[in-house]
C-alpha atoms as a PDB file:
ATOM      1  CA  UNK A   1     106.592 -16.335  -0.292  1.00  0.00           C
ATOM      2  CA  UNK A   2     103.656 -14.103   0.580  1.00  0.00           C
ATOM      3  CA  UNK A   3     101.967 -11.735  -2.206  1.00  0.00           C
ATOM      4  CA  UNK A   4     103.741  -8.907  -0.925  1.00  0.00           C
ATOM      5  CA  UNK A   5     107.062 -10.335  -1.856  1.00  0.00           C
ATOM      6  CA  UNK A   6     105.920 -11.621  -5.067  1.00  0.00           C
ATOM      7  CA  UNK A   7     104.381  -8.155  -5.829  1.00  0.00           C
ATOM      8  CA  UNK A   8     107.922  -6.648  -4.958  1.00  0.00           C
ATOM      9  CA  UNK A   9     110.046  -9.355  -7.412  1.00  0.00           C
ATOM     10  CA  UNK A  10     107.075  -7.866 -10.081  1.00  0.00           C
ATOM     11  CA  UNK A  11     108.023  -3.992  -9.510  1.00  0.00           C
ATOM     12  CA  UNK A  12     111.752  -4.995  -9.919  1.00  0.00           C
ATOM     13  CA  UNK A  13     111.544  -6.423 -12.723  1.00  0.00           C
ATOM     14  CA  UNK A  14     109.586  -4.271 -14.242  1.00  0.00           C
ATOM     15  CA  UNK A  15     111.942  -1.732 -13.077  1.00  0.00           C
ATOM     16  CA  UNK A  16     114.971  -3.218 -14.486  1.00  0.00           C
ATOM     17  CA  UNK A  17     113.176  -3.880 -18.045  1.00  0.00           C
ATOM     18  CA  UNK A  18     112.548  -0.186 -18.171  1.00  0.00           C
ATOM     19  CA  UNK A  19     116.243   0.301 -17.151  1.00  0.00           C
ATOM     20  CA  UNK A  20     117.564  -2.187 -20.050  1.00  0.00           C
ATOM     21  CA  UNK A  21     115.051  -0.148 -22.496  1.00  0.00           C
ATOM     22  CA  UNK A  22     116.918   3.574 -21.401  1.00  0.00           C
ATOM     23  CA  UNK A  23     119.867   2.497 -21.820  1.00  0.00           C
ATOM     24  CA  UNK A  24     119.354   1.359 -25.146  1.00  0.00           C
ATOM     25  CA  UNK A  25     117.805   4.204 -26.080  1.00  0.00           C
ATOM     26  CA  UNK A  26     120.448   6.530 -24.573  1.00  0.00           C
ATOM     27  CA  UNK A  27     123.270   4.224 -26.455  1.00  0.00           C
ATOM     28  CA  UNK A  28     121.007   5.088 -29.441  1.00  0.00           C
ATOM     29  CA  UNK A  29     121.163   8.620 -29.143  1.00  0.00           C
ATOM     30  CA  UNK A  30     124.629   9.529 -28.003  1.00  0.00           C
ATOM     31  CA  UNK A  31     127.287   6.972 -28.487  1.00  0.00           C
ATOM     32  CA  UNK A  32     129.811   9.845 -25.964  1.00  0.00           C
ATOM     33  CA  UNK A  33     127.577   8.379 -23.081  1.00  0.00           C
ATOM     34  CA  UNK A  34     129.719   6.432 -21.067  1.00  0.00           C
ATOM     35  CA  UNK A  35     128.577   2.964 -19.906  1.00  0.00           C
ATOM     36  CA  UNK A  36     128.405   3.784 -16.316  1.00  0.00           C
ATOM     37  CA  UNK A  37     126.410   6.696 -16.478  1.00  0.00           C
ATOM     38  CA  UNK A  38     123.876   5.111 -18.890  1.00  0.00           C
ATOM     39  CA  UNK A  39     123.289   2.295 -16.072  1.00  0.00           C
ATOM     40  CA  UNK A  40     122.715   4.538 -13.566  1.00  0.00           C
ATOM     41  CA  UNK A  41     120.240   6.805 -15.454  1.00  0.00           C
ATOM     42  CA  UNK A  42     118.416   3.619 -16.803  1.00  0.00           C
ATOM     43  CA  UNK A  43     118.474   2.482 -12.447  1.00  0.00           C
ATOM     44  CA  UNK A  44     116.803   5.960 -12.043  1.00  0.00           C
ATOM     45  CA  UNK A  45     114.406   5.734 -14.792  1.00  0.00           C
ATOM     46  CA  UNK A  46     113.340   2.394 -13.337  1.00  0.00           C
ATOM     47  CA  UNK A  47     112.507   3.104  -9.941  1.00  0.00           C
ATOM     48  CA  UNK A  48     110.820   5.616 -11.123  1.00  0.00           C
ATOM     49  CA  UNK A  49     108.480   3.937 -13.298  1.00  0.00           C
ATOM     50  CA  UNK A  50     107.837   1.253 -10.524  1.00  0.00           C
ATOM     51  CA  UNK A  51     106.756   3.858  -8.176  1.00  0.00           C
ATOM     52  CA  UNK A  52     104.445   5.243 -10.916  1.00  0.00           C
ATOM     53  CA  UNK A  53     103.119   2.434 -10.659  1.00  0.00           C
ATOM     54  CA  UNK A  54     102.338   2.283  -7.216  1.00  0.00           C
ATOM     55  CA  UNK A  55     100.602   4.892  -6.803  1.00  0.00           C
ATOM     56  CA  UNK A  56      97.008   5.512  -5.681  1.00  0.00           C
ATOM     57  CA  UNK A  57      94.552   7.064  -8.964  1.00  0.00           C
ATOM     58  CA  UNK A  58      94.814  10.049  -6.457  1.00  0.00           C
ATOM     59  CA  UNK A  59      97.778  10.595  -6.730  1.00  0.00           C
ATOM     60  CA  UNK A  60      98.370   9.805 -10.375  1.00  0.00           C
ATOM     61  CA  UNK A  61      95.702  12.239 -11.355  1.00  0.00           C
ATOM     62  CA  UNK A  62      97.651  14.953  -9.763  1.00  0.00           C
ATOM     63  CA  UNK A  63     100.864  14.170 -11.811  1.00  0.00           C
ATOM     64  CA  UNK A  64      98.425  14.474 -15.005  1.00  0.00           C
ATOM     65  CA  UNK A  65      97.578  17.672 -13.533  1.00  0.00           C
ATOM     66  CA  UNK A  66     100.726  19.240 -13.920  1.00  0.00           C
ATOM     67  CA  UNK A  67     102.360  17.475 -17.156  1.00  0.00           C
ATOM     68  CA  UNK A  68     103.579  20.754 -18.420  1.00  0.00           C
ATOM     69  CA  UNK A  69     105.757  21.137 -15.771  1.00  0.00           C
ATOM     70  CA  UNK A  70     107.575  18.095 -16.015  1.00  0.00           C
ATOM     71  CA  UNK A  71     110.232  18.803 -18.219  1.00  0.00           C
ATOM     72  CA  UNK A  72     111.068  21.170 -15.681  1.00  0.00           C
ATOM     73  CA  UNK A  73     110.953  19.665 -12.768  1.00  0.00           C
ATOM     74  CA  UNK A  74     113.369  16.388 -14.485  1.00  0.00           C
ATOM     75  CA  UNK A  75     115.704  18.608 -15.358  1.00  0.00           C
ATOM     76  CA  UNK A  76     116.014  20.183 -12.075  1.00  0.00           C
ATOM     77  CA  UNK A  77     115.760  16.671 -10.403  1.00  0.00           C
ATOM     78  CA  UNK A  78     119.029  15.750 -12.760  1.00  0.00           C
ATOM     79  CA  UNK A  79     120.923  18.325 -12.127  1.00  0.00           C
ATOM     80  CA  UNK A  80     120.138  17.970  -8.552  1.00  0.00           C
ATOM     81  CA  UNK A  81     121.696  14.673  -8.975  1.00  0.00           C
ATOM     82  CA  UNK A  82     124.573  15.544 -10.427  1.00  0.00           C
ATOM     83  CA  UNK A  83     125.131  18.288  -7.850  1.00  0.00           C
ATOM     84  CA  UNK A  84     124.886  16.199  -5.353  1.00  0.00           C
ATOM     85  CA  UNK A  85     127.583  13.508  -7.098  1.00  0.00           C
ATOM     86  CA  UNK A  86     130.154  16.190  -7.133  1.00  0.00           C
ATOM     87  CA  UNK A  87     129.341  16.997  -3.723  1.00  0.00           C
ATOM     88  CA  UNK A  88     129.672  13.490  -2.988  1.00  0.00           C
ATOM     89  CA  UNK A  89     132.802  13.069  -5.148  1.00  0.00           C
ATOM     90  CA  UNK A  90     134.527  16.221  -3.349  1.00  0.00           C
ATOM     91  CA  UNK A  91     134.226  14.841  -0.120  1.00  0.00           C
ATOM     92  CA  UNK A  92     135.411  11.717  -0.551  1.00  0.00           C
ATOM     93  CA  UNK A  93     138.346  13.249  -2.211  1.00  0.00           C
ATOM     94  CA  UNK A  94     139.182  15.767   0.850  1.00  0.00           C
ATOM     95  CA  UNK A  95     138.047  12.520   3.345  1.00  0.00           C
ATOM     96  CA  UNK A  96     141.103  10.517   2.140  1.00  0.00           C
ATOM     97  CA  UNK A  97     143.106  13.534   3.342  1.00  0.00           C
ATOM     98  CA  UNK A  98     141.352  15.388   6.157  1.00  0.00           C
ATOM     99  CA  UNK A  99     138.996  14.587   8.717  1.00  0.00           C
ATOM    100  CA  UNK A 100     135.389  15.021   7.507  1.00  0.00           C
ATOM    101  CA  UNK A 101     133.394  17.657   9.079  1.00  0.00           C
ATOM    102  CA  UNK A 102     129.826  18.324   9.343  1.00  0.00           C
ATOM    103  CA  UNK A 103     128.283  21.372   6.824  1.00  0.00           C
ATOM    104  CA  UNK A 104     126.304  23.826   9.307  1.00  0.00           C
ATOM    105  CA  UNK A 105     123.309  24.891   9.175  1.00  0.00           C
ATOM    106  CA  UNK A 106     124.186  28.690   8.693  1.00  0.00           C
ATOM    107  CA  UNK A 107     126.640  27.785   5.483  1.00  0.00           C
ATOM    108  CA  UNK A 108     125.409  27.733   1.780  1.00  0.00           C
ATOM    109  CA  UNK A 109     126.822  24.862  -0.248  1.00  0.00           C
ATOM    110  CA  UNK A 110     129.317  26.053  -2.546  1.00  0.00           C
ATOM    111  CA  UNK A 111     127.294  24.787  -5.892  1.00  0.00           C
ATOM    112  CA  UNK A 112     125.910  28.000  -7.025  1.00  0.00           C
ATOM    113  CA  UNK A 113     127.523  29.288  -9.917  1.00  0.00           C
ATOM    114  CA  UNK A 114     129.077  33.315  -9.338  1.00  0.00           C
ATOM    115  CA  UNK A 115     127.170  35.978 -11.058  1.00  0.00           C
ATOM    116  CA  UNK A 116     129.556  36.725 -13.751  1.00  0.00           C
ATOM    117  CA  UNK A 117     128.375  32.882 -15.156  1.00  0.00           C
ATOM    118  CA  UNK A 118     124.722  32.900 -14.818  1.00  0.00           C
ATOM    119  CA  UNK A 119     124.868  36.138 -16.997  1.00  0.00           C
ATOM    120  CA  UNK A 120     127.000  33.567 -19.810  1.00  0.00           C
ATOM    121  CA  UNK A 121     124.533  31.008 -19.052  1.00  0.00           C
ATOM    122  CA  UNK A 122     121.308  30.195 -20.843  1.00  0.00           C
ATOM    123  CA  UNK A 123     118.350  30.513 -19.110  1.00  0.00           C
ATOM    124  CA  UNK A 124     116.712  27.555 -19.956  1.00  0.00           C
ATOM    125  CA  UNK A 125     119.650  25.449 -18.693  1.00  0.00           C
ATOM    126  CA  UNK A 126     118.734  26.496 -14.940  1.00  0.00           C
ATOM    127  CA  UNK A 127     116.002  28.827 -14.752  1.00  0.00           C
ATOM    128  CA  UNK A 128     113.485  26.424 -15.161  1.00  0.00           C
ATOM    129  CA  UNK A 129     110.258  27.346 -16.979  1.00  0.00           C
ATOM    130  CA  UNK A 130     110.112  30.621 -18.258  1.00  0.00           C
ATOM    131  CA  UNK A 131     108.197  33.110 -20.206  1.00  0.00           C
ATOM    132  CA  UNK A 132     107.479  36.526 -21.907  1.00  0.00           C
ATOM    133  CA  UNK A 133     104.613  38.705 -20.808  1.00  0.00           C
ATOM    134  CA  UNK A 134     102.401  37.548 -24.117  1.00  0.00           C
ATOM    135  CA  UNK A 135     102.295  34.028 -22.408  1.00  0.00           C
ATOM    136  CA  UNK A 136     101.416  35.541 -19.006  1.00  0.00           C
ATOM    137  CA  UNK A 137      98.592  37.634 -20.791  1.00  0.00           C
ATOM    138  CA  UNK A 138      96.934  34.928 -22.940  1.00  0.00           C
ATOM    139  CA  UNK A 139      97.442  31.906 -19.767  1.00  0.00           C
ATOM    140  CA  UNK A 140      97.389  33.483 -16.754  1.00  0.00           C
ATOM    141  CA  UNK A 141      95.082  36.677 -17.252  1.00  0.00           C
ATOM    142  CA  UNK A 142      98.082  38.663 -16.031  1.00  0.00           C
ATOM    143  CA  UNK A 143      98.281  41.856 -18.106  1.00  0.00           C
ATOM    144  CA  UNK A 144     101.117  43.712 -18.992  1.00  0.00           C
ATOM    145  CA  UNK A 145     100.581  46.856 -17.244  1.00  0.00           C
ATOM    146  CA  UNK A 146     100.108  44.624 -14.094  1.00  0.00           C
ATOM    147  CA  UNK A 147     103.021  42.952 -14.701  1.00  0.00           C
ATOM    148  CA  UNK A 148     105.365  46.148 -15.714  1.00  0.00           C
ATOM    149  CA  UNK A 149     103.898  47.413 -12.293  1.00  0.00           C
ATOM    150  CA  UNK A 150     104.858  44.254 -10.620  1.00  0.00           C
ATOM    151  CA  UNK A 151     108.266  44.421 -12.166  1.00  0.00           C
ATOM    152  CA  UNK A 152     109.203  47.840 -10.724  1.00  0.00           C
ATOM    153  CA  UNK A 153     108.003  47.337  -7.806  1.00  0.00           C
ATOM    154  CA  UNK A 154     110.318  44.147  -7.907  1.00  0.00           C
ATOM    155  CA  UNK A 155     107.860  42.017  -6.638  1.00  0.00           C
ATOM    156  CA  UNK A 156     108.116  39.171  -9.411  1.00  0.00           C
ATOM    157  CA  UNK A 157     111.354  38.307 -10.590  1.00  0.00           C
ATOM    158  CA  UNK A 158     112.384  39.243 -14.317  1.00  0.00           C
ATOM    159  CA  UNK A 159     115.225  37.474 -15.860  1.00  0.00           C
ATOM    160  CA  UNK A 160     117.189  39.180 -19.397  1.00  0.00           C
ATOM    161  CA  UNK A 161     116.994  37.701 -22.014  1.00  0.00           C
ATOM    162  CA  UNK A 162     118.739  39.472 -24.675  1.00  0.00           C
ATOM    163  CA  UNK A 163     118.511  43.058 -25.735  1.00  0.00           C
ATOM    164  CA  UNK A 164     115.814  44.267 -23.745  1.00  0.00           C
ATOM    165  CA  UNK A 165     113.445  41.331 -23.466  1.00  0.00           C
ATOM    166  CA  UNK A 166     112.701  40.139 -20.093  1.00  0.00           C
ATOM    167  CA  UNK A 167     110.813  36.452 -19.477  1.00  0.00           C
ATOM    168  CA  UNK A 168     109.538  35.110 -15.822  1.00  0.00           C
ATOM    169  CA  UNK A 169     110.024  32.249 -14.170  1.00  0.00           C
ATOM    170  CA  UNK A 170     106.703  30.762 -14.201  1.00  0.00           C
ATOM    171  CA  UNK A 171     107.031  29.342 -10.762  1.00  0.00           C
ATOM    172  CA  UNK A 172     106.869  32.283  -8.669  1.00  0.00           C
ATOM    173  CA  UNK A 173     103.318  32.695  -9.489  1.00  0.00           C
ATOM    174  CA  UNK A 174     100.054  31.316  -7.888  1.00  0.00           C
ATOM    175  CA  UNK A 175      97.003  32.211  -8.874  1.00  0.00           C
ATOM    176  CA  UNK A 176      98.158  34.813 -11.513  1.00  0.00           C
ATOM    177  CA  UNK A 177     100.299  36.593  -8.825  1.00  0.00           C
ATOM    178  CA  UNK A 178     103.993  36.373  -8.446  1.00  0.00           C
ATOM    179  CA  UNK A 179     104.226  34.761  -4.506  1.00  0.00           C
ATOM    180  CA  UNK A 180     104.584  37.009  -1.532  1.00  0.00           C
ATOM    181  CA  UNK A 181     108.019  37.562  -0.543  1.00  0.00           C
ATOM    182  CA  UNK A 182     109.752  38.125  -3.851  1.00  0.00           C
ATOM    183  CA  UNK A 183     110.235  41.665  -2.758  1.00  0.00           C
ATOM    184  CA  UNK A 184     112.134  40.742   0.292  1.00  0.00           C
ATOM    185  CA  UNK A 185     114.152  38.304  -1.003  1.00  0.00           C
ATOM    186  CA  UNK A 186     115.461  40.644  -4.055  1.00  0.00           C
ATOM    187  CA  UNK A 187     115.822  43.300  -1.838  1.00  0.00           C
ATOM    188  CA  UNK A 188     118.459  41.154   0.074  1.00  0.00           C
ATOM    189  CA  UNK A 189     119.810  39.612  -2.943  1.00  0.00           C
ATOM    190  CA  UNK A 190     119.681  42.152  -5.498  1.00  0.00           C
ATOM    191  CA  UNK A 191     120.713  40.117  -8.886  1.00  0.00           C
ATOM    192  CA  UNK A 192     118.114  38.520 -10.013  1.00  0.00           C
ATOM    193  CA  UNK A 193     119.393  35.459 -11.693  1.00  0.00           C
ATOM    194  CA  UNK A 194     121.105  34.897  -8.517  1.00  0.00           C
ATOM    195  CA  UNK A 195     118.147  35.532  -6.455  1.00  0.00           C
ATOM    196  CA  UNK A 196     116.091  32.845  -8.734  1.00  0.00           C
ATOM    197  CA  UNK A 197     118.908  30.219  -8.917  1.00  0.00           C
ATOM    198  CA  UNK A 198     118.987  30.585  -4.601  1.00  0.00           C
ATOM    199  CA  UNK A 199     115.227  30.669  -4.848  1.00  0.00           C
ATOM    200  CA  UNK A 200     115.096  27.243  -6.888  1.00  0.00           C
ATOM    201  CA  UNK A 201     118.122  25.375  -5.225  1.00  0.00           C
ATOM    202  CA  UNK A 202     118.107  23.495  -1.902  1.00  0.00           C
ATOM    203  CA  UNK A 203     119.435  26.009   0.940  1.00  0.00           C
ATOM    204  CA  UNK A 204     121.768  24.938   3.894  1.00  0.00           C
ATOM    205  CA  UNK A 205     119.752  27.650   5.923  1.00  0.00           C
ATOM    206  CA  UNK A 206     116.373  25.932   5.025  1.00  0.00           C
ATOM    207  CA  UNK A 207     117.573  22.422   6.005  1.00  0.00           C
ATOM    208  CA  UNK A 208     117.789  21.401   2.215  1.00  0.00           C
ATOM    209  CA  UNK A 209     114.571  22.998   1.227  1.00  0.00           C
ATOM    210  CA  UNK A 210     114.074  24.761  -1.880  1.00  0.00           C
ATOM    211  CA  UNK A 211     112.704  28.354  -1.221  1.00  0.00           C
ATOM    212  CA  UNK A 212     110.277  28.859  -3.723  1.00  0.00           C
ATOM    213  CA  UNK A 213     108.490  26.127  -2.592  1.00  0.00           C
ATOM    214  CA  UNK A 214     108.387  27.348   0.822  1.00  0.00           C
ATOM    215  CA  UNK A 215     107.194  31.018  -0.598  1.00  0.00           C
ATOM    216  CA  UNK A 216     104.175  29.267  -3.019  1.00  0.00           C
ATOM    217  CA  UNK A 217     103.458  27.691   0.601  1.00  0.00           C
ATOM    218  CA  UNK A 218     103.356  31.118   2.187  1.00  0.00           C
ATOM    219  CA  UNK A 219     106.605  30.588   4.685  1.00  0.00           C
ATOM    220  CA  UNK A 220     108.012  34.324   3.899  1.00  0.00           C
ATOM    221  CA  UNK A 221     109.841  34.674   7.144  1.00  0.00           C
ATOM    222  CA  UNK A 222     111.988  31.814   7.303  1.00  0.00           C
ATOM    223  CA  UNK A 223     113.068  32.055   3.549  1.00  0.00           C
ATOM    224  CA  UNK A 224     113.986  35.917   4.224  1.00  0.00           C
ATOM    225  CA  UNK A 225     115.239  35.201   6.914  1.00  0.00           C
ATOM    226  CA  UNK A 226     117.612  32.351   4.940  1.00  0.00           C
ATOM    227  CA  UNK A 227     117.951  34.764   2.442  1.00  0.00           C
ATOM    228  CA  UNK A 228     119.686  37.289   4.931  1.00  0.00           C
ATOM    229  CA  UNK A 229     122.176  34.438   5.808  1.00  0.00           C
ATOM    230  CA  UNK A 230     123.013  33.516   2.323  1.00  0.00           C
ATOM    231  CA  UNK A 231     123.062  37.385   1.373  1.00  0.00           C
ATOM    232  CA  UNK A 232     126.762  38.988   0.660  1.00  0.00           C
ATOM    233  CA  UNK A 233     127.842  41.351   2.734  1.00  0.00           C
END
Protein backbone atom coordinates (compact mmCIF):
# COMPACT_ATOMS: atom_id res chain seq x y z
CA UNK A 1 0.00 0.00 0.00
CA UNK A 2 1.63 3.21 -1.18
CA UNK A 3 1.26 6.61 0.95
CA UNK A 4 -1.28 7.77 -1.27
CA UNK A 5 -3.63 5.04 -0.31
CA UNK A 6 -2.82 5.20 3.23
CA UNK A 7 -3.35 9.03 3.11
CA UNK A 8 -6.86 8.26 1.48
CA UNK A 9 -7.94 5.39 4.38
CA UNK A 10 -6.78 8.70 6.79
CA UNK A 11 -9.29 11.31 5.02
CA UNK A 12 -12.06 8.61 5.32
CA UNK A 13 -11.87 8.09 8.42
CA UNK A 14 -11.60 11.20 9.44
CA UNK A 15 -14.53 11.84 7.35
CA UNK A 16 -16.72 9.30 8.82
CA UNK A 17 -15.73 10.39 12.58
CA UNK A 18 -16.99 13.81 11.68
CA UNK A 19 -20.11 12.08 10.19
CA UNK A 20 -20.73 9.90 13.54
CA UNK A 21 -20.15 13.39 15.53
CA UNK A 22 -23.25 15.28 13.21
CA UNK A 23 -25.33 12.93 13.62
CA UNK A 24 -25.14 12.91 17.17
CA UNK A 25 -25.41 16.26 17.39
CA UNK A 26 -28.40 16.51 15.01
CA UNK A 27 -30.13 13.50 17.18
CA UNK A 28 -29.34 15.99 20.00
CA UNK A 29 -31.09 18.77 18.67
CA UNK A 30 -34.18 17.49 16.97
CA UNK A 31 -35.33 14.07 17.90
CA UNK A 32 -38.23 14.64 14.40
CA UNK A 33 -34.96 14.02 12.32
CA UNK A 34 -35.36 10.88 10.75
CA UNK A 35 -32.47 8.38 10.78
CA UNK A 36 -31.86 8.44 7.14
CA UNK A 37 -31.60 11.93 6.65
CA UNK A 38 -29.27 12.42 9.66
CA UNK A 39 -26.77 9.83 7.87
CA UNK A 40 -26.75 11.49 4.89
CA UNK A 41 -26.19 15.04 6.28
CA UNK A 42 -23.45 13.62 8.67
CA UNK A 43 -21.92 11.79 4.86
CA UNK A 44 -22.07 15.46 3.63
CA UNK A 45 -20.59 17.08 6.55
CA UNK A 46 -17.75 14.58 6.25
CA UNK A 47 -16.57 14.93 2.90
CA UNK A 48 -16.63 18.13 3.47
CA UNK A 49 -14.36 18.39 6.26
CA UNK A 50 -11.88 15.95 4.47
CA UNK A 51 -11.65 18.21 1.59
CA UNK A 52 -11.00 21.11 4.03
CA UNK A 53 -8.48 19.43 4.74
CA UNK A 54 -6.93 19.03 1.59
CA UNK A 55 -6.61 22.02 0.61
CA UNK A 56 -3.60 24.19 -0.27
CA UNK A 57 -3.04 27.41 2.65
CA UNK A 58 -4.09 29.25 -0.63
CA UNK A 59 -6.92 28.21 -0.83
CA UNK A 60 -7.91 27.96 2.81
CA UNK A 61 -7.05 31.57 3.30
CA UNK A 62 -9.62 32.49 0.80
CA UNK A 63 -12.45 30.56 2.64
CA UNK A 64 -11.29 32.72 5.84
CA UNK A 65 -11.75 35.53 3.60
CA UNK A 66 -15.25 35.26 3.18
CA UNK A 67 -16.56 33.58 6.61
CA UNK A 68 -19.46 35.91 6.73
CA UNK A 69 -20.85 34.56 3.88
CA UNK A 70 -21.00 31.14 4.81
CA UNK A 71 -24.11 30.77 6.43
CA UNK A 72 -25.34 31.79 3.24
CA UNK A 73 -23.83 30.03 0.92
CA UNK A 74 -24.72 26.39 3.26
CA UNK A 75 -27.96 27.18 3.20
CA UNK A 76 -28.20 27.67 -0.41
CA UNK A 77 -25.91 24.56 -0.95
CA UNK A 78 -28.80 22.56 1.23
CA UNK A 79 -31.48 23.58 -0.32
CA UNK A 80 -29.80 22.98 -3.54
CA UNK A 81 -29.64 19.52 -2.33
CA UNK A 82 -32.84 19.02 -1.50
CA UNK A 83 -34.01 20.50 -4.81
CA UNK A 84 -32.21 18.40 -6.55
CA UNK A 85 -33.62 15.10 -4.38
CA UNK A 86 -37.08 15.99 -5.39
CA UNK A 87 -35.97 16.41 -8.79
CA UNK A 88 -34.40 13.18 -8.50
CA UNK A 89 -37.36 11.62 -6.64
CA UNK A 90 -39.90 12.98 -9.44
CA UNK A 91 -38.22 11.35 -12.08
CA UNK A 92 -37.83 8.23 -10.88
CA UNK A 93 -41.44 8.29 -10.05
CA UNK A 94 -42.63 9.33 -13.78
CA UNK A 95 -39.52 6.74 -15.09
CA UNK A 96 -41.44 3.72 -13.67
CA UNK A 97 -44.29 4.94 -15.90
CA UNK A 98 -43.02 6.83 -18.94
CA UNK A 99 -40.04 6.90 -20.90
CA UNK A 100 -37.48 9.38 -19.51
CA UNK A 101 -36.68 12.30 -21.57
CA UNK A 102 -33.91 14.67 -21.65
CA UNK A 103 -34.66 18.50 -19.98
CA UNK A 104 -33.57 21.08 -22.86
CA UNK A 105 -31.57 23.55 -22.74
CA UNK A 106 -34.24 26.34 -23.48
CA UNK A 107 -36.65 24.94 -20.41
CA UNK A 108 -36.46 26.27 -16.75
CA UNK A 109 -36.77 23.56 -14.13
CA UNK A 110 -39.99 23.69 -12.54
CA UNK A 111 -38.47 24.36 -8.79
CA UNK A 112 -39.10 27.98 -8.50
CA UNK A 113 -41.77 28.77 -6.29
CA UNK A 114 -44.87 31.18 -8.18
CA UNK A 115 -44.94 34.73 -7.12
CA UNK A 116 -47.95 34.63 -5.02
CA UNK A 117 -45.45 32.34 -2.45
CA UNK A 118 -42.29 34.20 -2.40
CA UNK A 119 -44.47 37.24 -1.29
CA UNK A 120 -45.72 34.55 1.92
CA UNK A 121 -42.23 33.57 2.20
CA UNK A 122 -39.54 34.94 4.47
CA UNK A 123 -36.78 36.41 3.03
CA UNK A 124 -34.18 34.98 4.87
CA UNK A 125 -35.36 31.45 3.98
CA UNK A 126 -34.19 32.05 0.20
CA UNK A 127 -32.95 35.38 -0.38
CA UNK A 128 -29.77 34.78 0.97
CA UNK A 129 -27.91 37.59 2.76
CA UNK A 130 -29.66 40.64 3.03
CA UNK A 131 -29.69 44.09 4.35
CA UNK A 132 -31.11 47.63 5.05
CA UNK A 133 -29.47 50.72 3.66
CA UNK A 134 -27.83 51.57 7.37
CA UNK A 135 -25.65 48.37 6.78
CA UNK A 136 -24.82 49.41 3.20
CA UNK A 137 -23.86 52.98 4.57
CA UNK A 138 -21.67 52.03 7.58
CA UNK A 139 -19.91 48.63 5.39
CA UNK A 140 -19.90 49.37 2.07
CA UNK A 141 -19.59 53.32 1.85
CA UNK A 142 -22.79 53.16 -0.20
CA UNK A 143 -24.97 56.11 0.82
CA UNK A 144 -28.47 56.34 0.83
CA UNK A 145 -29.10 58.88 -1.69
CA UNK A 146 -26.89 56.65 -3.99
CA UNK A 147 -28.70 53.86 -3.22
CA UNK A 148 -32.45 55.49 -3.43
CA UNK A 149 -31.00 56.63 -6.90
CA UNK A 150 -29.90 53.18 -7.67
CA UNK A 151 -33.23 51.84 -6.60
CA UNK A 152 -35.32 53.89 -9.06
CA UNK A 153 -33.37 53.53 -11.57
CA UNK A 154 -33.83 49.69 -10.78
CA UNK A 155 -30.43 48.96 -11.11
CA UNK A 156 -29.95 47.02 -7.67
CA UNK A 157 -32.55 44.84 -6.63
CA UNK A 158 -34.76 45.82 -3.46
CA UNK A 159 -36.68 43.17 -1.77
CA UNK A 160 -40.00 44.26 0.89
CA UNK A 161 -39.75 43.65 3.83
CA UNK A 162 -42.70 44.73 5.67
CA UNK A 163 -44.47 48.03 5.66
CA UNK A 164 -42.29 50.05 3.69
CA UNK A 165 -38.82 48.80 4.52
CA UNK A 166 -36.82 47.54 1.74
CA UNK A 167 -33.32 45.35 2.42
CA UNK A 168 -30.73 44.18 -0.54
CA UNK A 169 -29.39 41.22 -1.32
CA UNK A 170 -25.88 41.73 -0.52
CA UNK A 171 -24.66 39.71 -3.41
CA UNK A 172 -25.43 41.81 -6.24
CA UNK A 173 -22.82 44.18 -5.22
CA UNK A 174 -19.02 44.42 -6.01
CA UNK A 175 -17.10 46.96 -5.02
CA UNK A 176 -19.94 49.03 -3.38
CA UNK A 177 -21.96 48.85 -6.68
CA UNK A 178 -24.89 46.66 -7.35
CA UNK A 179 -23.39 44.43 -10.65
CA UNK A 180 -24.06 45.51 -14.17
CA UNK A 181 -26.99 43.98 -15.63
CA UNK A 182 -29.51 44.19 -12.82
CA UNK A 183 -31.35 46.66 -14.94
CA UNK A 184 -31.79 44.30 -17.77
CA UNK A 185 -32.65 41.48 -16.03
CA UNK A 186 -35.59 43.34 -13.95
CA UNK A 187 -36.64 44.91 -16.87
CA UNK A 188 -37.39 41.37 -18.33
CA UNK A 189 -38.52 39.98 -15.15
CA UNK A 190 -40.23 42.66 -13.45
CA UNK A 191 -40.93 41.11 -9.74
CA UNK A 192 -38.24 41.37 -7.93
CA UNK A 193 -38.26 38.49 -5.57
CA UNK A 194 -38.69 36.50 -8.60
CA UNK A 195 -36.00 38.17 -10.45
CA UNK A 196 -33.51 37.47 -7.29
CA UNK A 197 -34.69 33.85 -6.63
CA UNK A 198 -33.91 33.26 -10.85
CA UNK A 199 -30.82 35.35 -10.26
CA UNK A 200 -29.56 32.98 -7.31
CA UNK A 201 -30.84 29.52 -8.65
CA UNK A 202 -29.14 27.31 -11.26
CA UNK A 203 -30.78 28.14 -14.84
CA UNK A 204 -31.55 25.44 -17.57
CA UNK A 205 -30.65 28.35 -20.09
CA UNK A 206 -27.19 28.87 -18.38
CA UNK A 207 -26.30 25.14 -18.42
CA UNK A 208 -26.89 24.93 -14.54
CA UNK A 209 -25.16 28.13 -13.73
CA UNK A 210 -26.32 30.47 -11.24
CA UNK A 211 -26.72 34.03 -12.78
CA UNK A 212 -25.50 36.21 -10.29
CA UNK A 213 -22.42 34.66 -10.39
CA UNK A 214 -22.10 35.05 -13.98
CA UNK A 215 -23.18 39.00 -13.58
CA UNK A 216 -20.37 39.61 -10.46
CA UNK A 217 -18.15 37.96 -13.37
CA UNK A 218 -19.32 40.54 -15.87
CA UNK A 219 -21.23 37.90 -18.42
CA UNK A 220 -24.39 40.42 -18.91
CA UNK A 221 -25.33 39.11 -22.28
CA UNK A 222 -25.74 35.59 -21.82
CA UNK A 223 -27.66 35.96 -18.43
CA UNK A 224 -30.12 38.55 -20.29
CA UNK A 225 -30.20 36.77 -22.77
CA UNK A 226 -31.32 33.56 -20.30
CA UNK A 227 -33.35 35.87 -18.67
CA UNK A 228 -35.43 36.57 -21.95
CA UNK A 229 -35.97 32.73 -22.20
CA UNK A 230 -37.07 32.21 -18.71
CA UNK A 231 -39.18 35.58 -18.94
CA UNK A 232 -43.25 35.12 -19.10
CA UNK A 233 -44.79 36.10 -21.88
Amino acid sequence: MNRFQIQALKQDDFAEMVAEEVERALAHHDEAINRPTMVSVGKIAGSIASAVTLLSPKHQRAIDAIHADLPGLASKFVRALAAEAARRGEAGIAGATNPPTTLSADVEPPSLPKSDDLEAMLIEDWAGRVAGSTYLEENLRIARSTLHRWQRRGEVIALRKGGRKHVFPLAQFVDGRPVAGIRDVLSLISNPRLAWLWLTRPSAQLDGRVPIDLLRQDEVVEVVEAARAFAPG
